[in-house]
N, C-alpha and C. Protein backbone atom coordinates (compact mmCIF):
# COMPACT_ATOMS: atom_id res chain seq x y z
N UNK A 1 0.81 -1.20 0.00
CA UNK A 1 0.00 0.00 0.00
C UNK A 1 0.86 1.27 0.00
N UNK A 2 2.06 1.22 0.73
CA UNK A 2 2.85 2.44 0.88
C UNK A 2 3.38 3.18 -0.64
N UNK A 3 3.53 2.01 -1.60
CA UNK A 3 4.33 1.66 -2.58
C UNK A 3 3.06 2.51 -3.31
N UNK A 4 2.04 2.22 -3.63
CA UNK A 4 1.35 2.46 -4.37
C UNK A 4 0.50 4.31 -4.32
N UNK A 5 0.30 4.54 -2.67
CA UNK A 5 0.26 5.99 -2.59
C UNK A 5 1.36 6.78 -2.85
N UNK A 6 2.54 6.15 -2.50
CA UNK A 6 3.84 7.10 -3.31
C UNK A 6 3.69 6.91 -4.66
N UNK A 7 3.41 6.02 -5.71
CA UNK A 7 3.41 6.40 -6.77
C UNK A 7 2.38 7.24 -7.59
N UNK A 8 1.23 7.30 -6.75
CA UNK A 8 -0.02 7.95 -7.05
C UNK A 8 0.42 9.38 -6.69
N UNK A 9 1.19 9.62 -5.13
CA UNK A 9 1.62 11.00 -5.05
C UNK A 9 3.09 11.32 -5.92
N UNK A 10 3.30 10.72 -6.24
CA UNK A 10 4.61 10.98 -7.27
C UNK A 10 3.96 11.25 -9.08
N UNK A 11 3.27 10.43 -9.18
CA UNK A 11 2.54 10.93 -10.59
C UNK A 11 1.23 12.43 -10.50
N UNK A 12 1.00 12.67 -9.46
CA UNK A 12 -0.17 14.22 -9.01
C UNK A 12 1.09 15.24 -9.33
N UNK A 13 2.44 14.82 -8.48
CA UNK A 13 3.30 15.96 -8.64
C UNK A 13 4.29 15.75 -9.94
N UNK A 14 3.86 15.30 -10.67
CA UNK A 14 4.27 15.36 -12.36
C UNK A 14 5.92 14.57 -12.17
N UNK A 15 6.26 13.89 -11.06
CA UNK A 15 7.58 12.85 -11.55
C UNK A 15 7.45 12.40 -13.06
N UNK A 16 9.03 12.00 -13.26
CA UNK A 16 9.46 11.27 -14.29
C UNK A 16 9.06 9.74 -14.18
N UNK A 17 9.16 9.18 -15.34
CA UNK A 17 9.37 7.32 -15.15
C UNK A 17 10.25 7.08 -14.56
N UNK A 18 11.57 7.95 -14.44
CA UNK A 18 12.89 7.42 -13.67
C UNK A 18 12.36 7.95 -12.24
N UNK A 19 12.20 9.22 -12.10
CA UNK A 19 11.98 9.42 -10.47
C UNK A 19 10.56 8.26 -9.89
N UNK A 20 9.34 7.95 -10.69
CA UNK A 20 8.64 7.34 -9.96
C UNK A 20 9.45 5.88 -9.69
N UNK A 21 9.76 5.20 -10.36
CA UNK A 21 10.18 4.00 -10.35
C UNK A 21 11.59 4.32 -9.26
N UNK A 22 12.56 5.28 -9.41
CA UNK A 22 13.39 5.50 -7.55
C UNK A 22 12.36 5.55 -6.24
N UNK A 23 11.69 5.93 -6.81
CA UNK A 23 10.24 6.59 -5.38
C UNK A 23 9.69 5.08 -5.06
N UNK A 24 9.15 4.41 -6.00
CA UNK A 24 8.39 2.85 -5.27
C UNK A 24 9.73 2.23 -5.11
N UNK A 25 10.70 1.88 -5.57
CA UNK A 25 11.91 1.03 -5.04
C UNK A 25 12.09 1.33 -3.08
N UNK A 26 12.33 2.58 -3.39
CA UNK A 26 12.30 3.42 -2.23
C UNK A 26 11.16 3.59 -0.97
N UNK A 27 10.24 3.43 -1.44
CA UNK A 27 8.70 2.71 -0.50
C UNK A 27 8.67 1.46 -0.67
N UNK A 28 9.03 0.76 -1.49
CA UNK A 28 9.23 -0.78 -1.06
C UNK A 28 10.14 -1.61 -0.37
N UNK A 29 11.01 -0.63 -0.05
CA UNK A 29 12.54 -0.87 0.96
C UNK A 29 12.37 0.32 2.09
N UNK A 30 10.65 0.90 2.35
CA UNK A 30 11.38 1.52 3.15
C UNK A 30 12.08 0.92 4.76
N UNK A 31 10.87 0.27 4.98
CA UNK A 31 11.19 -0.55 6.52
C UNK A 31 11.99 -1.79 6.38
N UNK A 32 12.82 -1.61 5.14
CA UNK A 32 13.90 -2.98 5.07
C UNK A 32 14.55 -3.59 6.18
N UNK A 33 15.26 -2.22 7.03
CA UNK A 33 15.75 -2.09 8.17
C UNK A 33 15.05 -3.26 9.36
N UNK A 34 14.02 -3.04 9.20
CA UNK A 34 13.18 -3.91 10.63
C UNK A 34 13.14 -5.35 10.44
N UNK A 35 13.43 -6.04 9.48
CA UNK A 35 14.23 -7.10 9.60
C UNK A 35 15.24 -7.64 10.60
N UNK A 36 15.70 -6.39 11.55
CA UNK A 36 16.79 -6.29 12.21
C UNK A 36 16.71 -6.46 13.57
N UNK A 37 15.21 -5.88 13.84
CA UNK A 37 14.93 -5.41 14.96
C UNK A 37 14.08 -6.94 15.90
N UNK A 38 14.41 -7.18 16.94
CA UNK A 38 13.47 -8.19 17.81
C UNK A 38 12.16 -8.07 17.04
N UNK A 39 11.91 -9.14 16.69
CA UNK A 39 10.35 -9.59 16.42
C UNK A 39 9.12 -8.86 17.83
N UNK A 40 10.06 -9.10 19.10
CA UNK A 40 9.13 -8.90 20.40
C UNK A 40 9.55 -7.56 20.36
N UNK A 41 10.08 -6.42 19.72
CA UNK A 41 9.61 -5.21 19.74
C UNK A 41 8.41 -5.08 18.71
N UNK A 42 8.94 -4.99 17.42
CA UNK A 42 8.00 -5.39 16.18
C UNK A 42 6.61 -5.36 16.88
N UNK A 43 6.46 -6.51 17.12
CA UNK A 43 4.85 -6.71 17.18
C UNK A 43 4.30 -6.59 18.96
N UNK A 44 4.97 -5.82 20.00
CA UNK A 44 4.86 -5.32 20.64
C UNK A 44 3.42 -4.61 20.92
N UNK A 45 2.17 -5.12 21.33
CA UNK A 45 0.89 -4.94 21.55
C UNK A 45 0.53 -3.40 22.51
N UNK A 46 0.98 -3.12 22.96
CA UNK A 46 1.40 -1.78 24.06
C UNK A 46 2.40 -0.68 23.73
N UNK A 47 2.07 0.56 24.11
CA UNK A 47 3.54 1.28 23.77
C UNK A 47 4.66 0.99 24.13
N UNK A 48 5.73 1.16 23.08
CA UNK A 48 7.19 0.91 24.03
C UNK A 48 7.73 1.71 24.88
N UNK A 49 9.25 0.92 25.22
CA UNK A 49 9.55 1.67 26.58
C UNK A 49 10.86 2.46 25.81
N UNK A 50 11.78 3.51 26.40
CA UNK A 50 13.02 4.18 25.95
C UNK A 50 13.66 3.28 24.98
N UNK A 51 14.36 2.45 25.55
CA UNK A 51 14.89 1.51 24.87
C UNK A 51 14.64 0.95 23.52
N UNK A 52 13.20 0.80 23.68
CA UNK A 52 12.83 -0.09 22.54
C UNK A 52 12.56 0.55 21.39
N UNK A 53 12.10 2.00 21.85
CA UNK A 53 11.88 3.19 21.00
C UNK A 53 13.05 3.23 20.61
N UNK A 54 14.50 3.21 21.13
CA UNK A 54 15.45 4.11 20.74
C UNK A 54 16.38 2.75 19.23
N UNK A 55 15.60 1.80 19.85
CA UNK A 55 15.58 0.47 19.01
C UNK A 55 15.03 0.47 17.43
N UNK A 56 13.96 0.98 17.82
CA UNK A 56 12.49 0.73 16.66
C UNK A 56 13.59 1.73 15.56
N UNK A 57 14.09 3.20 15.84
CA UNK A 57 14.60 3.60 15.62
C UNK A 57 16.01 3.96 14.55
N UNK A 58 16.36 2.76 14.97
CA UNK A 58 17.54 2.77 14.37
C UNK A 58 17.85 1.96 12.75
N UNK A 59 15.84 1.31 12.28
CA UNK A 59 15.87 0.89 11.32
C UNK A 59 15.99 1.47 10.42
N UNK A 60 15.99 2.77 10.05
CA UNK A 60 16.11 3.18 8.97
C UNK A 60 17.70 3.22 8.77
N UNK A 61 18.75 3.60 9.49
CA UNK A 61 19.80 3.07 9.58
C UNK A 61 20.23 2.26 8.87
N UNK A 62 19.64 0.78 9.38
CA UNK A 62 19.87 -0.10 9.10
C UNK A 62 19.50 -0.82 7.90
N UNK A 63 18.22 -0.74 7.70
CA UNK A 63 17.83 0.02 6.01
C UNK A 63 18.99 -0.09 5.42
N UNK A 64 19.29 1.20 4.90
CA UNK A 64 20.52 1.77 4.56
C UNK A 64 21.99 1.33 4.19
N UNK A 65 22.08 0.68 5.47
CA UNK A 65 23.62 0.26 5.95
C UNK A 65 23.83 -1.04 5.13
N UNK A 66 22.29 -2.14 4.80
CA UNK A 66 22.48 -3.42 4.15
C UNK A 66 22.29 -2.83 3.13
N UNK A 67 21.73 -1.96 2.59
CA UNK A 67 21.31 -2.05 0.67
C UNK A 67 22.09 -1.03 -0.06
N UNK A 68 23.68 -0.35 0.68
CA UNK A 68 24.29 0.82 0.45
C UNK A 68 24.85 0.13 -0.67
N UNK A 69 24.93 -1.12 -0.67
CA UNK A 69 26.21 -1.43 -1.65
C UNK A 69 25.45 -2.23 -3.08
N UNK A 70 23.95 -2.24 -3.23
CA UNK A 70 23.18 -3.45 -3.77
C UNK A 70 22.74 -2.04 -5.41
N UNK A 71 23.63 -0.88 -5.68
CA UNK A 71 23.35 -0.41 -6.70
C UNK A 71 21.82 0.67 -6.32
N UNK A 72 21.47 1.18 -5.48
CA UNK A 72 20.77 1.86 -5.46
C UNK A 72 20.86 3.40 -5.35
N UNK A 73 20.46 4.09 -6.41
CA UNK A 73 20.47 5.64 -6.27
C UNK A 73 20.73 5.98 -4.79
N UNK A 74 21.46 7.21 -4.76
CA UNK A 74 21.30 8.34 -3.35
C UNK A 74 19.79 8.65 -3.27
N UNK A 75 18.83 8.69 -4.30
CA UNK A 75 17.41 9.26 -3.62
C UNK A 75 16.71 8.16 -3.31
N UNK A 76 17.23 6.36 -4.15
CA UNK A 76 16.28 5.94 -3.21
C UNK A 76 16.81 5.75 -1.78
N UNK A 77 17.90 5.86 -1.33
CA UNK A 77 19.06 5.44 0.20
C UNK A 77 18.36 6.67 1.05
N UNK A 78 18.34 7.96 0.52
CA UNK A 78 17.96 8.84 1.08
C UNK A 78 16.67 8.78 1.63
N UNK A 79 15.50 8.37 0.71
CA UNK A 79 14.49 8.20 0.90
C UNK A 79 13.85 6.82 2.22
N UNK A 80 14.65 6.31 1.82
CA UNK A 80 14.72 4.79 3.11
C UNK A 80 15.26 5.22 4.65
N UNK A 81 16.23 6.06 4.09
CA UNK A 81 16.58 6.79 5.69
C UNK A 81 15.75 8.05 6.23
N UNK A 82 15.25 9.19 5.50
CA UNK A 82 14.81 9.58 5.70
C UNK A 82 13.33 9.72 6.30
N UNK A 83 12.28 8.71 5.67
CA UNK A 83 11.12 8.97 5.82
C UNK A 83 10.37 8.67 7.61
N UNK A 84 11.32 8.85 8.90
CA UNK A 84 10.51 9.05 9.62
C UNK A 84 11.07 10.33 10.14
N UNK A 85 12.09 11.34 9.02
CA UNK A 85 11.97 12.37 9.61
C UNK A 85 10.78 13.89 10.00
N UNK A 86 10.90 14.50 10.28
CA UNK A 86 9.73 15.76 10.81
C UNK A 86 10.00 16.56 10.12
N UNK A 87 9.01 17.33 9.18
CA UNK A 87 9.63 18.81 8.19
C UNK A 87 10.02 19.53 9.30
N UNK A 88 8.83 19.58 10.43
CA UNK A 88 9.48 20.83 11.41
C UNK A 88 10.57 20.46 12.51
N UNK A 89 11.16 19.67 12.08
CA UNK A 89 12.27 19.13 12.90
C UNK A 89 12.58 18.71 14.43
N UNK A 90 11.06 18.68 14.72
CA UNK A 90 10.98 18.29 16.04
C UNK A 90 11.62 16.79 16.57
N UNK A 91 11.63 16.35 17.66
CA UNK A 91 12.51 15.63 18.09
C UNK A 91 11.53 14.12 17.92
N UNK A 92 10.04 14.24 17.44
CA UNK A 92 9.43 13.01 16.99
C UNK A 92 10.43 12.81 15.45
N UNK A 93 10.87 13.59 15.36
CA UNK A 93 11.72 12.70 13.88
C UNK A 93 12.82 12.02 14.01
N UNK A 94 13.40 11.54 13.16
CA UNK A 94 14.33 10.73 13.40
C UNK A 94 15.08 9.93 11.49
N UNK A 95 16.41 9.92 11.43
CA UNK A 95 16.99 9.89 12.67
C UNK A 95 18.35 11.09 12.36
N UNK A 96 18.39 12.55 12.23
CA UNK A 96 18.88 13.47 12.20
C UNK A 96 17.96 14.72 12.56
N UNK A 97 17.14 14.30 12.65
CA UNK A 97 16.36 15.69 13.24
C UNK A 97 16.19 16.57 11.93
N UNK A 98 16.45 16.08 10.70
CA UNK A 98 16.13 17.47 9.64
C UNK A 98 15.38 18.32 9.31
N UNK A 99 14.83 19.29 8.46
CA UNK A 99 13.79 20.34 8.70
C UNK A 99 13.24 19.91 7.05
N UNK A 100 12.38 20.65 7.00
CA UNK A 100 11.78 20.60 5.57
C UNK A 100 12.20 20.44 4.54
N UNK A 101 12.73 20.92 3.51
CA UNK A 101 13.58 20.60 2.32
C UNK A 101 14.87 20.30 2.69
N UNK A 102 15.64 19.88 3.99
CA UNK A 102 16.73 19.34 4.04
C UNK A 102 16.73 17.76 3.80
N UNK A 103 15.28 17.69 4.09
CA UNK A 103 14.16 15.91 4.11
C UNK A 103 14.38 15.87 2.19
N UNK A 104 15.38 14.44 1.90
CA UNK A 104 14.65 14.09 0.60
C UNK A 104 13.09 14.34 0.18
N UNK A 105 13.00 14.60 -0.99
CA UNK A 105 11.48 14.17 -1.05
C UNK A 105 11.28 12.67 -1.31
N UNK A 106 11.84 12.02 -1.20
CA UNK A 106 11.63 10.32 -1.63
C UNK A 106 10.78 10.39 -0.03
N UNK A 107 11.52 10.86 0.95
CA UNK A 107 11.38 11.29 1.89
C UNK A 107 10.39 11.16 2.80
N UNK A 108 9.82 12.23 2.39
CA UNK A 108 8.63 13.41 2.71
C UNK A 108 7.30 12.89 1.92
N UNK A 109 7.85 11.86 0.98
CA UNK A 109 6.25 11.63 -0.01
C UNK A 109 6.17 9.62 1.05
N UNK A 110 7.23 9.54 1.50
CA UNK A 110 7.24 8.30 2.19
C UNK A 110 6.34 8.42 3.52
N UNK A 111 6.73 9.31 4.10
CA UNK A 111 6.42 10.04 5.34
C UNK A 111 4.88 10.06 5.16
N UNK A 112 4.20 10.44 4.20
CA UNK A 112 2.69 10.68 3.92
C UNK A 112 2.09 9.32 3.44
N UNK A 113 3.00 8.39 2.99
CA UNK A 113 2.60 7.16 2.67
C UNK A 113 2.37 5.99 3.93
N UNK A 114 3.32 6.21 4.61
CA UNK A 114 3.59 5.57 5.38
C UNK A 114 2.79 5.71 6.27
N UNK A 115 2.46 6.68 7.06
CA UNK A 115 1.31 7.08 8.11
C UNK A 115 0.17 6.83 7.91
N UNK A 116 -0.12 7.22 6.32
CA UNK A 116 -1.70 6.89 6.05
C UNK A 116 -1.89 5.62 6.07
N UNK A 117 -0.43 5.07 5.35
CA UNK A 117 -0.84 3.20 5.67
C UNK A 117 -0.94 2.47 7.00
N UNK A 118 -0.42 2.93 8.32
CA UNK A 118 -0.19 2.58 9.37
C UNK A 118 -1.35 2.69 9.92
N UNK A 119 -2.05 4.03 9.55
CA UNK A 119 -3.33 3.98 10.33
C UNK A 119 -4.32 3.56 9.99
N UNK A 120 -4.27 3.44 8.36
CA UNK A 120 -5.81 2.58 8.31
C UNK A 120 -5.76 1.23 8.44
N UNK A 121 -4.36 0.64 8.51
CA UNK A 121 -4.47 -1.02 9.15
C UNK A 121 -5.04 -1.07 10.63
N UNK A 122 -5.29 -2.50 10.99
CA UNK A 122 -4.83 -2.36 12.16
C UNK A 122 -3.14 -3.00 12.55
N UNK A 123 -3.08 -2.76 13.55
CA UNK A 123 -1.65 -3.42 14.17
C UNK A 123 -2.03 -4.24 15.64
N UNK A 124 -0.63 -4.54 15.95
CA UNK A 124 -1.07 -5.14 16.92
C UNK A 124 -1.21 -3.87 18.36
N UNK A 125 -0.81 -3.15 17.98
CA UNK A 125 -0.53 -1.77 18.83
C UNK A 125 -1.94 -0.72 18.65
N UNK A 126 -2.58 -0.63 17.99
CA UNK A 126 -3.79 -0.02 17.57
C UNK A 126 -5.21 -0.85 16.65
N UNK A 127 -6.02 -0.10 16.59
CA UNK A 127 -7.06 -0.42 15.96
C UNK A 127 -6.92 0.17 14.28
N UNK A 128 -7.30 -0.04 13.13
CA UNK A 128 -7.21 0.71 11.93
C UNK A 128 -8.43 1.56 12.11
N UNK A 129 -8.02 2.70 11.48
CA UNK A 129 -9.10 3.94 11.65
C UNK A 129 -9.64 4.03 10.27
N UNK A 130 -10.68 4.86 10.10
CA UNK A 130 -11.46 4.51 8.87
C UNK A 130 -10.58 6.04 8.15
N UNK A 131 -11.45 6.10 6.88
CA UNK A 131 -10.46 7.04 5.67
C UNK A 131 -10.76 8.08 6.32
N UNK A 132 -11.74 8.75 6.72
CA UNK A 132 -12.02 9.97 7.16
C UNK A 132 -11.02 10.24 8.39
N UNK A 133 -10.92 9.87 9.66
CA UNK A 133 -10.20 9.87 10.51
C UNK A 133 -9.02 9.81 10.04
N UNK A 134 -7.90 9.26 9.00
CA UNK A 134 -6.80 9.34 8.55
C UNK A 134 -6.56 10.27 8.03
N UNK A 135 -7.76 11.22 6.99
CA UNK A 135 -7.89 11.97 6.07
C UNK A 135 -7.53 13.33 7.11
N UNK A 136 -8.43 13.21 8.71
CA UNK A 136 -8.30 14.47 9.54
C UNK A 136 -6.96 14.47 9.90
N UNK A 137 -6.04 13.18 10.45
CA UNK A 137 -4.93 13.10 10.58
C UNK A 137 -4.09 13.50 10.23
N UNK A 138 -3.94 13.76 9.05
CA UNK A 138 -2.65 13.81 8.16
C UNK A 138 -3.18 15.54 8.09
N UNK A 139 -4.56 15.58 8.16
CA UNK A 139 -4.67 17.16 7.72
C UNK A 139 -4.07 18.34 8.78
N UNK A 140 -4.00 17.20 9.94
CA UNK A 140 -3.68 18.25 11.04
C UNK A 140 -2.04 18.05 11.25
N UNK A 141 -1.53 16.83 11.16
CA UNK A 141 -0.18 16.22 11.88
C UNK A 141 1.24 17.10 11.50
N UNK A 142 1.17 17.75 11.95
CA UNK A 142 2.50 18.83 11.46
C UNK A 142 3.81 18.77 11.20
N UNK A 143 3.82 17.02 11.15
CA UNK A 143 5.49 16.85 10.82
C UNK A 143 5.54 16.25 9.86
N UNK A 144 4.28 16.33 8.63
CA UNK A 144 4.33 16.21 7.44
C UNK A 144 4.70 17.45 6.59
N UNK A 145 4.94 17.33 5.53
CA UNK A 145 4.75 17.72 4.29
C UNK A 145 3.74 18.47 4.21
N UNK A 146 3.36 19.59 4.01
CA UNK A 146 2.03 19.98 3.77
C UNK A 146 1.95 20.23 1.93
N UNK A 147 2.92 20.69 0.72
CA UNK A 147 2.25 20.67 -0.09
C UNK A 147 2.06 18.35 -0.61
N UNK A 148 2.39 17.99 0.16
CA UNK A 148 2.50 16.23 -0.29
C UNK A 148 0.79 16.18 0.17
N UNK A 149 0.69 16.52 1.33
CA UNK A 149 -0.55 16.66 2.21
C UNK A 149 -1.49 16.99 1.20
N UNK A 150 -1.43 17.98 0.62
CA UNK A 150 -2.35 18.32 -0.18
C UNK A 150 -2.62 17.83 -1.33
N UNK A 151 -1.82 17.08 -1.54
CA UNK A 151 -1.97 16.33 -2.90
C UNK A 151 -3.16 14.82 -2.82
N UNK A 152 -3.17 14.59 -1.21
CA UNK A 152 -3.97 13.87 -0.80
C UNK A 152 -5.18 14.09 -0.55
N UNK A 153 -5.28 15.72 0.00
CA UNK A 153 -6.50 15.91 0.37
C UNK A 153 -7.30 17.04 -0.58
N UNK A 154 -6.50 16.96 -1.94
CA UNK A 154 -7.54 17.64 -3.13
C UNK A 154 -7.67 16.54 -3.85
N UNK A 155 -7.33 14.86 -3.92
CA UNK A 155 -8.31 14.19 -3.72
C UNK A 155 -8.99 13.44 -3.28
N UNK A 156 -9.35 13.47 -2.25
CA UNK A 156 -10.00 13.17 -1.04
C UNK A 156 -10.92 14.06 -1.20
N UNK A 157 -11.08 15.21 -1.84
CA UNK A 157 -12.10 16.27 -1.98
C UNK A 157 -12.72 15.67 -3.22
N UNK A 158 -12.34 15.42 -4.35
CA UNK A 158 -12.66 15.01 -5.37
C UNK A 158 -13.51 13.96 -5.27
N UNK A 159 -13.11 12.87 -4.52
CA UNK A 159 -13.86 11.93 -4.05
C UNK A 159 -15.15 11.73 -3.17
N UNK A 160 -14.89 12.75 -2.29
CA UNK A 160 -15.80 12.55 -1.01
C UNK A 160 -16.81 13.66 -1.77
């Protein structure tokens, strides 16, 4: 699903065949990393604790660190590391703390993919929320992207 709203938001904002096809490589590797991580954080039913957070964390890293050498562009590497950073650089991002356009956009269009997909599943950590409730989410959540944001929610207007 992640794969497929990045390419839907990558074709609204007029990408190339070469940039969309870096962009889904790049949402399809983004959580490569968590391969890495304890299964008993992973699927962890409750919030985590410091630790495990500082754990969960370090996948994009790790991401990265296995597929640096497997021939992949800097935007899709960028994009795999980047996408749980914050435009406004608050300390929910991770894992450099960057600000808005310092964020790849492989990035930043991951970041909007990724959330919307997280929340309308369920997990073992939450319930899935319906489109509308995701739709308010993302409209309010401030450590997105807002023109990516909008690319979602003019159509979401179209639709609804």
């Amino acid at each position: 699903e992640v794969g497929y709203l990045c390419l839907f938001i990558g074709q609204k904002m007029g990408f190339k065949e070469q940039e969309l096809e870096e962009l889904c490589i790049a949402a399809l590797l983004h959580d490569y990393g968590k391969i890495k991580i304890p299964i008993e954080i992973i699927s962890k039913p409750g919030p985590l604790d410091v630790v495990e957070r500082e754990i969960i964390e370090v996948h994009t890293a790790l991401g990265v660190y296995h597929l640096r050498n497997n021939g992949l562009s800097n935007g899709i590497l960028d994009g795999i590391y980047e996408h749980h950073e914050s435009v406004i650089g608050s300390e929910r991002g991770y894992p450099r703390h960057l600000v808005k356009n310092e964020i790849h956009i492989f990035g930043r269009i991951i970041a909007v993919a990724d959330k919307m997909s997280a929340f309308t599943q369920s997990r073992v950590y939450h319930k899935g929320r319906s489109k509308a409730e995701v739709v308010e989410f993302i409209r309010n959540c401030e450590d997105l992207d807002r023109e990516i944001v909008d690319v979602i929610l003019q159509e979401e207007q179209k639709d609804g």
